[in-house]
N, C-alpha and C. Protein backbone atom coordinates (compact mmCIF):
# COMPACT_ATOMS: atom_id res chain seq x y z
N UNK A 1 0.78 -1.15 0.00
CA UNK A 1 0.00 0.00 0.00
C UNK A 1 0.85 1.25 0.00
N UNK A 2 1.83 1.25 0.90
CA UNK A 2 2.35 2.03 0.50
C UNK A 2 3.15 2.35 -0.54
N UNK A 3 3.86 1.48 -1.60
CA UNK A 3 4.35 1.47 -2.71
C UNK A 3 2.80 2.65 -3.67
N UNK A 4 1.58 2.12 -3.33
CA UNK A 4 0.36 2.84 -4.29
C UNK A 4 0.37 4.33 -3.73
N UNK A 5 0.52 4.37 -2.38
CA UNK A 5 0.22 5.54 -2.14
C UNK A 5 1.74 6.65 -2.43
N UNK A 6 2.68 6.32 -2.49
CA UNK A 6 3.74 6.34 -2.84
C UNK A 6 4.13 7.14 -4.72
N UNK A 7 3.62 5.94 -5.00
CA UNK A 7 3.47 6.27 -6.62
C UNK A 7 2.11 7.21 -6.52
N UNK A 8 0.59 7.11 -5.93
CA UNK A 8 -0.30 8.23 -6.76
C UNK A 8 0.75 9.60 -5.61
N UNK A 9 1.48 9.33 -5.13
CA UNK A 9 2.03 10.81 -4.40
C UNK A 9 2.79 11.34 -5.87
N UNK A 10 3.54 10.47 -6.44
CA UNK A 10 4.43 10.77 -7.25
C UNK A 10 3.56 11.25 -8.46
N UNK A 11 2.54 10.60 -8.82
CA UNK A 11 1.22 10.60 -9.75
C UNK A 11 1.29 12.51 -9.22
N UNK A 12 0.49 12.28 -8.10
CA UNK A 12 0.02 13.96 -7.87
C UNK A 12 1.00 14.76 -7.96
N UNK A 13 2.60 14.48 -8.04
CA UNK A 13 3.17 15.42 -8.34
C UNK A 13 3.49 15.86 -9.78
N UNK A 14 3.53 14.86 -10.55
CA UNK A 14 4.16 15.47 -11.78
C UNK A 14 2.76 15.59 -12.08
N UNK A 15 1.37 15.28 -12.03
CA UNK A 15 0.39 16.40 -12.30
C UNK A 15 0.22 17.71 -12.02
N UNK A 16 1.19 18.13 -10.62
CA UNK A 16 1.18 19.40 -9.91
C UNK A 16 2.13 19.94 -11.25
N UNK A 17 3.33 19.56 -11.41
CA UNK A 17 4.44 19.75 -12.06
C UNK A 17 3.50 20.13 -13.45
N UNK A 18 3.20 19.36 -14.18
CA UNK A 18 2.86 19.43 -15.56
C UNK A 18 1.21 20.46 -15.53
N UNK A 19 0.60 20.69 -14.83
CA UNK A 19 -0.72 21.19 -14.76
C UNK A 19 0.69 22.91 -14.60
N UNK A 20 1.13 23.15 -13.33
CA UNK A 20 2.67 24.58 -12.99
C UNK A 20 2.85 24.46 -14.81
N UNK A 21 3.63 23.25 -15.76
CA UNK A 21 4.15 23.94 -16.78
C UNK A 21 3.16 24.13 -17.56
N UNK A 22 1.93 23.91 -17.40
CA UNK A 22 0.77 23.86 -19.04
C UNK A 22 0.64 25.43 -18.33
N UNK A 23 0.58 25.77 -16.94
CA UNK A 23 0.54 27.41 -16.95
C UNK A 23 0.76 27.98 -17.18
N UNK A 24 2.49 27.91 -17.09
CA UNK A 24 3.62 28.59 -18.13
C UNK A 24 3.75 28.59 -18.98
N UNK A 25 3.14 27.38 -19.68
CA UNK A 25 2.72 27.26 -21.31
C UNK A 25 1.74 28.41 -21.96
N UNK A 26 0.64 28.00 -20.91
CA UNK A 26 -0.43 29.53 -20.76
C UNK A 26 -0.56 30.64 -20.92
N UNK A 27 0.57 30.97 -19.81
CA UNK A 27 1.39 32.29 -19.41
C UNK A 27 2.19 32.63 -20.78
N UNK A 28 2.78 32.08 -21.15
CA UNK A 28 3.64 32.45 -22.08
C UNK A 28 3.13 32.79 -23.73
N UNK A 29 2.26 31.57 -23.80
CA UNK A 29 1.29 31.77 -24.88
C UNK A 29 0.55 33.60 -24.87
N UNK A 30 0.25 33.73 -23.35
CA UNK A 30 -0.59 34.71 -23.36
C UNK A 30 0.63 36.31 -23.96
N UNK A 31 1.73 35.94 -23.18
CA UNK A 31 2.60 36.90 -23.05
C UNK A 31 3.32 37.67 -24.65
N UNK A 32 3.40 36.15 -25.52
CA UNK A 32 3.71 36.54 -26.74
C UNK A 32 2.28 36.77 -26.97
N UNK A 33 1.31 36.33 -27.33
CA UNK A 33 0.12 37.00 -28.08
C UNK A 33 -0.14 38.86 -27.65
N UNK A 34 0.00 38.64 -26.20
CA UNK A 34 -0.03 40.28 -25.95
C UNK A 34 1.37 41.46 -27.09
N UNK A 35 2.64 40.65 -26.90
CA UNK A 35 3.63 41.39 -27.46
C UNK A 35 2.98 41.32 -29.15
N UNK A 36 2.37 40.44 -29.75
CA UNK A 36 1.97 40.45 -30.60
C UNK A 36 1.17 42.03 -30.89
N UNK A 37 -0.12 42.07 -30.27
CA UNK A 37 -0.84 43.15 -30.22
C UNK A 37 -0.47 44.29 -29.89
N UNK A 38 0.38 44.25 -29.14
CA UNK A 38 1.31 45.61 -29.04
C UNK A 38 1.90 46.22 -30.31
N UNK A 39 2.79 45.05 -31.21
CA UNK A 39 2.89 45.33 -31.97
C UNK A 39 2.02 45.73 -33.42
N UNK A 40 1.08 45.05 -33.53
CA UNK A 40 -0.31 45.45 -34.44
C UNK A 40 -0.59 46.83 -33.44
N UNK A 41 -1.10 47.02 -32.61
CA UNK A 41 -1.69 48.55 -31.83
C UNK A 41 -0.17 49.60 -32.57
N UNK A 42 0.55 49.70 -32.40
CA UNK A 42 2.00 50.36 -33.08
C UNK A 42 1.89 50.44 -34.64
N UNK A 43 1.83 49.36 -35.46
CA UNK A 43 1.56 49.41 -36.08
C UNK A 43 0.38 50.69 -37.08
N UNK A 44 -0.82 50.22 -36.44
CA UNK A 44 -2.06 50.88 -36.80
C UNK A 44 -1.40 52.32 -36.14
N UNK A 45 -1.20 52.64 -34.78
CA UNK A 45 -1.16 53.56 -34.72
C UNK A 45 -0.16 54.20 -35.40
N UNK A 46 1.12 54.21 -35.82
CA UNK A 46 1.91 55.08 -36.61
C UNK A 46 1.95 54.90 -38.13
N UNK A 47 1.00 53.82 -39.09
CA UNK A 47 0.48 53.77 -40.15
C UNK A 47 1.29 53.10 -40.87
N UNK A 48 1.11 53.52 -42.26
CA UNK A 48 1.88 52.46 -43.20
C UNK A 48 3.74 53.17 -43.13
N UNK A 49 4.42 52.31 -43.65
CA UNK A 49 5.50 52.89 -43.44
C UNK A 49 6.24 53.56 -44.66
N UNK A 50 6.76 54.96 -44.32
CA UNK A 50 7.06 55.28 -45.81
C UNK A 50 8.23 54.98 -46.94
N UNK A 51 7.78 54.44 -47.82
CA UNK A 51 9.21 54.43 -48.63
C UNK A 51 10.31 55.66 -49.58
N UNK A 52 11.91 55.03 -48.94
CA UNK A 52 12.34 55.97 -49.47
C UNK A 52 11.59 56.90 -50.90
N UNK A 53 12.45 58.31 -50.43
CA UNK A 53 12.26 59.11 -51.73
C UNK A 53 12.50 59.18 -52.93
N UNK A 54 12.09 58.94 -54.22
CA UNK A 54 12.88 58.06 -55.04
C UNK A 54 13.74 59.65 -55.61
N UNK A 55 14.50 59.80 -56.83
CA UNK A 55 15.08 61.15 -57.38
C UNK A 55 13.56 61.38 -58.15
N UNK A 56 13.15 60.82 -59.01
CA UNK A 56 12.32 61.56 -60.11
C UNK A 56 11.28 62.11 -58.83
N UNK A 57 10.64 61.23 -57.84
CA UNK A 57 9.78 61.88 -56.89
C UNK A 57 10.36 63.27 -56.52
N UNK A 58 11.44 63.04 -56.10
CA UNK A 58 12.21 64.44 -55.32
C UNK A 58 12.23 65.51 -55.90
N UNK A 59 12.63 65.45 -57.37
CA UNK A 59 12.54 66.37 -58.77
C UNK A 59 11.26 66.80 -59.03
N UNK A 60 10.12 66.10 -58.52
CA UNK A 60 8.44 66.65 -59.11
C UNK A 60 8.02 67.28 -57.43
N UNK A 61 8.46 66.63 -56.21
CA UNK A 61 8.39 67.85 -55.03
C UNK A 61 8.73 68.95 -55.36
N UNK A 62 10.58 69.28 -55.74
CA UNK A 62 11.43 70.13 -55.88
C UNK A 62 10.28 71.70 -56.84
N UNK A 63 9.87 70.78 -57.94
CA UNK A 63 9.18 71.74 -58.81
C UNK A 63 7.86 72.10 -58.10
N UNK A 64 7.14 71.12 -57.60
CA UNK A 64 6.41 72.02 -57.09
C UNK A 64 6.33 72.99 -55.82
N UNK A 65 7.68 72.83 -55.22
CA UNK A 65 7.88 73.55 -54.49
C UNK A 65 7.84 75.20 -54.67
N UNK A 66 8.25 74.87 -55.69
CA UNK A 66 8.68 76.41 -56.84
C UNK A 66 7.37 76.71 -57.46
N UNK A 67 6.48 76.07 -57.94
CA UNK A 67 5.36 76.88 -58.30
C UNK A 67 4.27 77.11 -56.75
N UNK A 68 4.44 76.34 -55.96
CA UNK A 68 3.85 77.12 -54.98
C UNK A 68 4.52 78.31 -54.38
N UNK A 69 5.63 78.62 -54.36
CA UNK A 69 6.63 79.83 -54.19
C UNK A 69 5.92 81.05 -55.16
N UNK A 70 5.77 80.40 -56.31
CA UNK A 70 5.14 81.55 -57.55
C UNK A 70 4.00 82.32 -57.42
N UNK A 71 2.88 80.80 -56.72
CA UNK A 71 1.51 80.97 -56.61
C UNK A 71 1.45 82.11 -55.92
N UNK A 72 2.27 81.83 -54.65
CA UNK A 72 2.31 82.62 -53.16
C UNK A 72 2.57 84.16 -53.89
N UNK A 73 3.88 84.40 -54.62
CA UNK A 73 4.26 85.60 -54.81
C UNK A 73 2.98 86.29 -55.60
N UNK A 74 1.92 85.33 -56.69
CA UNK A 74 1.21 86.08 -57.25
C UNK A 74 0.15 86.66 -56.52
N UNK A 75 -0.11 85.80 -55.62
CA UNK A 75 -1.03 86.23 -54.99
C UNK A 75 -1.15 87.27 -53.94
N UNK A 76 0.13 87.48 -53.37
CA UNK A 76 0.48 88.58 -52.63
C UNK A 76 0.61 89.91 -53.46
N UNK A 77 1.34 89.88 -54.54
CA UNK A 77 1.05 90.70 -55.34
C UNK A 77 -0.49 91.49 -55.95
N UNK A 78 -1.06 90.52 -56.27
CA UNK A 78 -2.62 90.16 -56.25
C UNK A 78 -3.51 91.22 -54.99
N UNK A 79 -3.31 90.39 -54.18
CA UNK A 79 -4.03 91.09 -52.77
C UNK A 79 -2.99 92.48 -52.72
N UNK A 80 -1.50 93.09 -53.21
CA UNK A 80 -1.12 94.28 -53.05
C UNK A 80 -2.16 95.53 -53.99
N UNK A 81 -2.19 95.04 -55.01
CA UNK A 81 -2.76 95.75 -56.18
C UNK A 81 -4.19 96.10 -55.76
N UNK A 82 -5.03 94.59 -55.22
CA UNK A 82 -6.29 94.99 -55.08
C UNK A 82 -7.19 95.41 -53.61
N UNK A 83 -6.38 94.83 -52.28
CA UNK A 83 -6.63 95.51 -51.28
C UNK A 83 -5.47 96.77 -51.21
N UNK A 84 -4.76 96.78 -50.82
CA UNK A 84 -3.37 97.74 -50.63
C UNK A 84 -3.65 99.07 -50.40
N UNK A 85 -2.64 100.07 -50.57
CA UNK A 85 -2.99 101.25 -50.56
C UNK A 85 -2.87 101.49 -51.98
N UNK A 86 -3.85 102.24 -52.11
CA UNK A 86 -4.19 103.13 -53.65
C UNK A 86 -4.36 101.85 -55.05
N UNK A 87 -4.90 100.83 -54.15
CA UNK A 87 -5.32 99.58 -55.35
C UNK A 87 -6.33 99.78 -55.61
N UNK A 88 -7.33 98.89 -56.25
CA UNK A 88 -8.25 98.96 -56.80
C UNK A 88 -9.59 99.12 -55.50
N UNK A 89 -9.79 98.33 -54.87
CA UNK A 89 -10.54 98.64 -53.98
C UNK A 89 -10.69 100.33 -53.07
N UNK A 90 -9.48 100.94 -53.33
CA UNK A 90 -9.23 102.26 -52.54
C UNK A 90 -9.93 103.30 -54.14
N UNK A 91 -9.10 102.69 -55.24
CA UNK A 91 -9.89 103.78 -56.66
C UNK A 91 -11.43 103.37 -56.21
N UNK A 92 -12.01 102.24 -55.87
CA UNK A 92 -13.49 102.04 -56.02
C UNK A 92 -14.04 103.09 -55.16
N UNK A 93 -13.49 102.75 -53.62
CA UNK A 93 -14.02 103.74 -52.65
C UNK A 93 -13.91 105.39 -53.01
N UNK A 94 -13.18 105.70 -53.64
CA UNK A 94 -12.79 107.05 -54.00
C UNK A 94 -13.86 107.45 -55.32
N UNK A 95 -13.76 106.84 -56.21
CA UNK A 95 -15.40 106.63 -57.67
C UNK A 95 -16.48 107.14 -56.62
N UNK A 96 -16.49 105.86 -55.64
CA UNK A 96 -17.76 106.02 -55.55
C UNK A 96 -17.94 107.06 -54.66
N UNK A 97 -17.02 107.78 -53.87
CA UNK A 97 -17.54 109.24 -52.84
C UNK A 97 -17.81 110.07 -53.74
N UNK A 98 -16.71 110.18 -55.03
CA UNK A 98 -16.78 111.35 -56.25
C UNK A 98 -18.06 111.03 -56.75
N UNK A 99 -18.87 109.94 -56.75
CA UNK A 99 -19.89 109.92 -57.27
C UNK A 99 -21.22 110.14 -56.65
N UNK A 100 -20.84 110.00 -55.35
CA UNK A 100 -21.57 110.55 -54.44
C UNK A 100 -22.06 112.21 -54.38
N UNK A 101 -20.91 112.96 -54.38
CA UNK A 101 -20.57 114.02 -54.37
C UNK A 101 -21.41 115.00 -55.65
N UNK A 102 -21.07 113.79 -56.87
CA UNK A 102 -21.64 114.24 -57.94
C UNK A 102 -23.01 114.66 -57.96
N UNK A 103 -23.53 113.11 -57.43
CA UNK A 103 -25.23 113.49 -57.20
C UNK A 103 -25.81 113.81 -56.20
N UNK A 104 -24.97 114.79 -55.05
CA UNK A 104 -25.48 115.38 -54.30
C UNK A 104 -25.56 116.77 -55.14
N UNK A 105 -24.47 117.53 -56.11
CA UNK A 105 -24.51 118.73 -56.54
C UNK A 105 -26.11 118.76 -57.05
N UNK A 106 -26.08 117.07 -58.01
CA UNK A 106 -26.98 116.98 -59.30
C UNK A 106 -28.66 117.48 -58.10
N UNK A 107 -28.67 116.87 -57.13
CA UNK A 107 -29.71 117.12 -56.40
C UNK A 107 -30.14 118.70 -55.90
N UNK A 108 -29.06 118.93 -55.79
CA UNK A 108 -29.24 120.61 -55.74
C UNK A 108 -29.30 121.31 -56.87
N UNK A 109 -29.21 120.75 -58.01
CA UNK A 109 -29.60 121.60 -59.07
C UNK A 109 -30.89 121.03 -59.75
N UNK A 110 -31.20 119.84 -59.25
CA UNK A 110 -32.81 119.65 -59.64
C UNK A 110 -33.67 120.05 -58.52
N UNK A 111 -33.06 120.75 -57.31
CA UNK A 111 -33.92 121.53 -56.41
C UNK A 111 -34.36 122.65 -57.09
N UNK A 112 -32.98 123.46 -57.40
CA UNK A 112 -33.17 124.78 -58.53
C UNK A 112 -34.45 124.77 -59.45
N UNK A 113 -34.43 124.03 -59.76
CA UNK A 113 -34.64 123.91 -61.62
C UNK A 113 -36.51 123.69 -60.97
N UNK A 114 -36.36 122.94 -59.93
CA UNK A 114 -38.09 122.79 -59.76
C UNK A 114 -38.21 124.24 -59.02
N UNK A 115 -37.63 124.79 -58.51
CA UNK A 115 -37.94 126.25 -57.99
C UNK A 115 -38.34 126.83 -59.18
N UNK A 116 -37.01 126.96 -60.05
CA UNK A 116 -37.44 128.08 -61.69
C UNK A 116 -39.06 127.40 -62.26
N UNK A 117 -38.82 126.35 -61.94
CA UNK A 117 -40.33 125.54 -62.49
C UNK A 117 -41.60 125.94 -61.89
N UNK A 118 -41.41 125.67 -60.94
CA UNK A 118 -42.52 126.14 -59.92
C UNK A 118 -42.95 128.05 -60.43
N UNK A 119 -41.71 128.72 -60.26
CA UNK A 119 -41.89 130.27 -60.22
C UNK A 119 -42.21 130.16 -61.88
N UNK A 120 -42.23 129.63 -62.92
CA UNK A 120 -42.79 129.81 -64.73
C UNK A 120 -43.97 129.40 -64.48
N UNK A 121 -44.24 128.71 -63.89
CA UNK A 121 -45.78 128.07 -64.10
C UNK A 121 -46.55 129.31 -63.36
N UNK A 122 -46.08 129.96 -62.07
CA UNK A 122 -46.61 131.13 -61.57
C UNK A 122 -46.55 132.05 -62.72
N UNK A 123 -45.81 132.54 -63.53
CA UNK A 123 -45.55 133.48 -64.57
C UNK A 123 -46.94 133.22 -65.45
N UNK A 124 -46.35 131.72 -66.10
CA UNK A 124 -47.70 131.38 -67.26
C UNK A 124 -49.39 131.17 -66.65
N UNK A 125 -49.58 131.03 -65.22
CA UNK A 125 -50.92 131.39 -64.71
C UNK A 125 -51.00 132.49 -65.11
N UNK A 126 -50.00 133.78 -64.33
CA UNK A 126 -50.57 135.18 -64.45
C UNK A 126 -50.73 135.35 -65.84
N UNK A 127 -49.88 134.73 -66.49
CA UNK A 127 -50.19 135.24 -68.06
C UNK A 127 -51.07 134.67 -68.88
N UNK A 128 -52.07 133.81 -68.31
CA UNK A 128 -53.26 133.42 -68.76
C UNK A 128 -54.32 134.41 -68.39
N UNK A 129 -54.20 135.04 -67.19
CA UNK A 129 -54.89 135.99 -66.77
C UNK A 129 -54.68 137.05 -67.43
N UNK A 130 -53.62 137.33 -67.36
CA UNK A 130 -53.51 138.57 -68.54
C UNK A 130 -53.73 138.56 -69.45
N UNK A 131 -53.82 137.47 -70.30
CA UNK A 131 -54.02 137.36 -71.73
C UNK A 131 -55.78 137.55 -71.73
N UNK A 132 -56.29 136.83 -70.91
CA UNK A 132 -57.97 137.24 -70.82
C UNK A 132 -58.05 139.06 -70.41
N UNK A 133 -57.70 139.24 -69.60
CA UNK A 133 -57.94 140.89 -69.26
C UNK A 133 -57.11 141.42 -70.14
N UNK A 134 -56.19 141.16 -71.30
CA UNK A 134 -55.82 141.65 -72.73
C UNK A 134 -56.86 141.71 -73.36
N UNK A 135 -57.86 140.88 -73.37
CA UNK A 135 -58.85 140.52 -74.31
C UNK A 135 -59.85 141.57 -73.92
N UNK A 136 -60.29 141.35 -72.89
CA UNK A 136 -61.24 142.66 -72.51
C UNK A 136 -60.75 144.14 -72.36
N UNK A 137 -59.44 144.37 -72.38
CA UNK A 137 -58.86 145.76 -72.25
C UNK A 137 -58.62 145.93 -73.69
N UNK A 138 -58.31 145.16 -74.82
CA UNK A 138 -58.25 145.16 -76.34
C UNK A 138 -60.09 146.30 -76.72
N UNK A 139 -60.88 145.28 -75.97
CA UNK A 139 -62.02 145.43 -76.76
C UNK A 139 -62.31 146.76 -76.35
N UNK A 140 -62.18 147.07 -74.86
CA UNK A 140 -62.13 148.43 -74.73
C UNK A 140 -61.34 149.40 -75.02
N UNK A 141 -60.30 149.44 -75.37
CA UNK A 141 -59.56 150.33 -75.89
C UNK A 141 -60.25 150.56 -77.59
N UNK A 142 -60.52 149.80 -78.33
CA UNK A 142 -61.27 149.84 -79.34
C UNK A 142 -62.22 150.22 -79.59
N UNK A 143 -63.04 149.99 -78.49
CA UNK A 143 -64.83 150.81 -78.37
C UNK A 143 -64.16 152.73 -77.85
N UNK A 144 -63.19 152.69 -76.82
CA UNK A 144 -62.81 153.72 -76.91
C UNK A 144 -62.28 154.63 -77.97
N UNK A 145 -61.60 153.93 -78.90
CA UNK A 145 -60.92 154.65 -80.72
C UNK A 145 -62.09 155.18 -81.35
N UNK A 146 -63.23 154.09 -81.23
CA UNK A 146 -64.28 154.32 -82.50
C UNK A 146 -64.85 155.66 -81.66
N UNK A 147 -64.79 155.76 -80.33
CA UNK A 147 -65.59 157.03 -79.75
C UNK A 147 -64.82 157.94 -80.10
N UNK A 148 -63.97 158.20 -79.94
CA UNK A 148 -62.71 159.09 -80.13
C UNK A 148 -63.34 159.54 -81.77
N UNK A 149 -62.70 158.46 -82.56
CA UNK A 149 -62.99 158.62 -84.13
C UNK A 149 -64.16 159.51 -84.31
N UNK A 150 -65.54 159.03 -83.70
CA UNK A 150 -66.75 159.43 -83.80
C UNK A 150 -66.87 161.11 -83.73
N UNK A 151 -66.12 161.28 -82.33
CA UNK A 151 -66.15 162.49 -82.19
C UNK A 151 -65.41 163.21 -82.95
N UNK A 152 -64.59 163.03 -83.13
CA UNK A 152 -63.35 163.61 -84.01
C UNK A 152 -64.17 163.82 -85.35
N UNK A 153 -64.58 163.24 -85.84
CA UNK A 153 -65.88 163.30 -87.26
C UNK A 153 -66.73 164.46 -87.13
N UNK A 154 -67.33 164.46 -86.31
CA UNK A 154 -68.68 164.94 -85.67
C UNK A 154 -68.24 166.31 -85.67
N UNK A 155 -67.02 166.66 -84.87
CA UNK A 155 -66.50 167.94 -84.96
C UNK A 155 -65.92 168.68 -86.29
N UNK A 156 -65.18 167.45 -87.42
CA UNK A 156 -64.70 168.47 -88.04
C UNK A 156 -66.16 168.95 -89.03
N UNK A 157 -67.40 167.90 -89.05
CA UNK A 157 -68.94 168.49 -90.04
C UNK A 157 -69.18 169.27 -88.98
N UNK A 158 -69.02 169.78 -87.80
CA UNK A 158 -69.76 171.48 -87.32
C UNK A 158 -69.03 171.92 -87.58
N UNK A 159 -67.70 172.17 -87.72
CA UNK A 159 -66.78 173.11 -87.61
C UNK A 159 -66.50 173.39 -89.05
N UNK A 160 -66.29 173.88 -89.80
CA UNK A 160 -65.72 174.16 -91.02
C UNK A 160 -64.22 174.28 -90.72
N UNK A 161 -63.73 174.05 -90.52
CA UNK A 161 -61.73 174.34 -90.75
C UNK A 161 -61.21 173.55 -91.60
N UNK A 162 -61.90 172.80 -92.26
CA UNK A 162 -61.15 171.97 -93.14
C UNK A 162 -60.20 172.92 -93.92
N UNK A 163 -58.88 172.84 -94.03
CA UNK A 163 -58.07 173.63 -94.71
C UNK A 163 -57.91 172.40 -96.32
N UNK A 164 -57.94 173.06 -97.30
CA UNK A 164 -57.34 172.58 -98.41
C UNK A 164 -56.14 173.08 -98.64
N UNK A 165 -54.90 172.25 -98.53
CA UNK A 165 -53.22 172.63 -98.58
C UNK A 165 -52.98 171.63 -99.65
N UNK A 166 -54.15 171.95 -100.97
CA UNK A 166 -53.40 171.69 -102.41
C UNK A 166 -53.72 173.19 -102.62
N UNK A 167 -52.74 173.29 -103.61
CA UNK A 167 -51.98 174.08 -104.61
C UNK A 167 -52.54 173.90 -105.43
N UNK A 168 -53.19 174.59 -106.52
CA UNK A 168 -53.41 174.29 -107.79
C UNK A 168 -52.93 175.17 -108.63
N UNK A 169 -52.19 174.60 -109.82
CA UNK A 169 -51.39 175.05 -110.91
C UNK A 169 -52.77 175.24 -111.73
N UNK A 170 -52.24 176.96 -112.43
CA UNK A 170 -53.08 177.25 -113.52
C UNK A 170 -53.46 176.58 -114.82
């Protein structure tokens, strides 16, 4: 019996033993799979990796380095001309006060002009009026001539003075 109990002692140990290494087997399994994912998480996080620069690549950077240099200068130039001082936006603002200016005069002279307007149309009323009391001061001055005339007639048949100032040749 004791030889059995002996051996399952020995039994329970290298099960203790081998159950300890399938842990470490475990353990270890677990330990590389983690270093694994570390490395995929690294991966993903710092992305694909870049390959050298080749020359012809470097040569088509290089150039466009230089036309964005160009772009830049035109455009600064660009924004000098058209915001800037005395660019186009400053001629606009300046047009348009002078034009302002313009049709404020223009407004004061179509104030004028309806004044002169206003004061002709007063003129051509009165002179509708006048032209009627022309008409009736015409007719009387006329009825007054023919009286005049009348009398003037009337006097020279009472009066004899008619002078005759012909001459007569023998």
């Amino acid at each position: 019996m004791e030889s059995l109990a002996a051996q399952s002692d020995q039994d329970a140990i290298l099960k203790a033993a081998s159950s300890s290494f399938g842990s470490c087997n475990l353990i270890n399994q677990r330990v590389d799979l983690a270093a694994e994912l570390i490395v995929l998480a690294g991966e993903m996080r710092l992305g694909p990796t870049i390959d050298p620069i080749t020359e012809p690549d470097h040569a088509l950077l290089t150039s466009l380095g230089g036309v964005s240099q160009r772009l830049d200068a035109m455009i600064a130039k660009a924004d000098a001309r058209v915001l800037g001082q005395g660019g186009l936006v400053d001629g606009a603002q300046q047009a348009v006060g002078q034009m302002n200016a313009a049709l404020g005069e223009v407004r004061d002279n179509l104030k004028r002009v309806e004044r002169i307007l206003a004061d002709a149309e007063a003129v051509s009323g009165n002179a509708k009026a006048a032209t009627a009391d022309l008409g009736a001061l015409r007719a009387e001055v006329d009825a007054s001539l023919r009286k005049v005339s009348g009398l003037i007639d009337e006097i020279n048949r009472k009066w004899p003075f008619e002078r005759n100032s012909e001459i007569r040749l023998p």
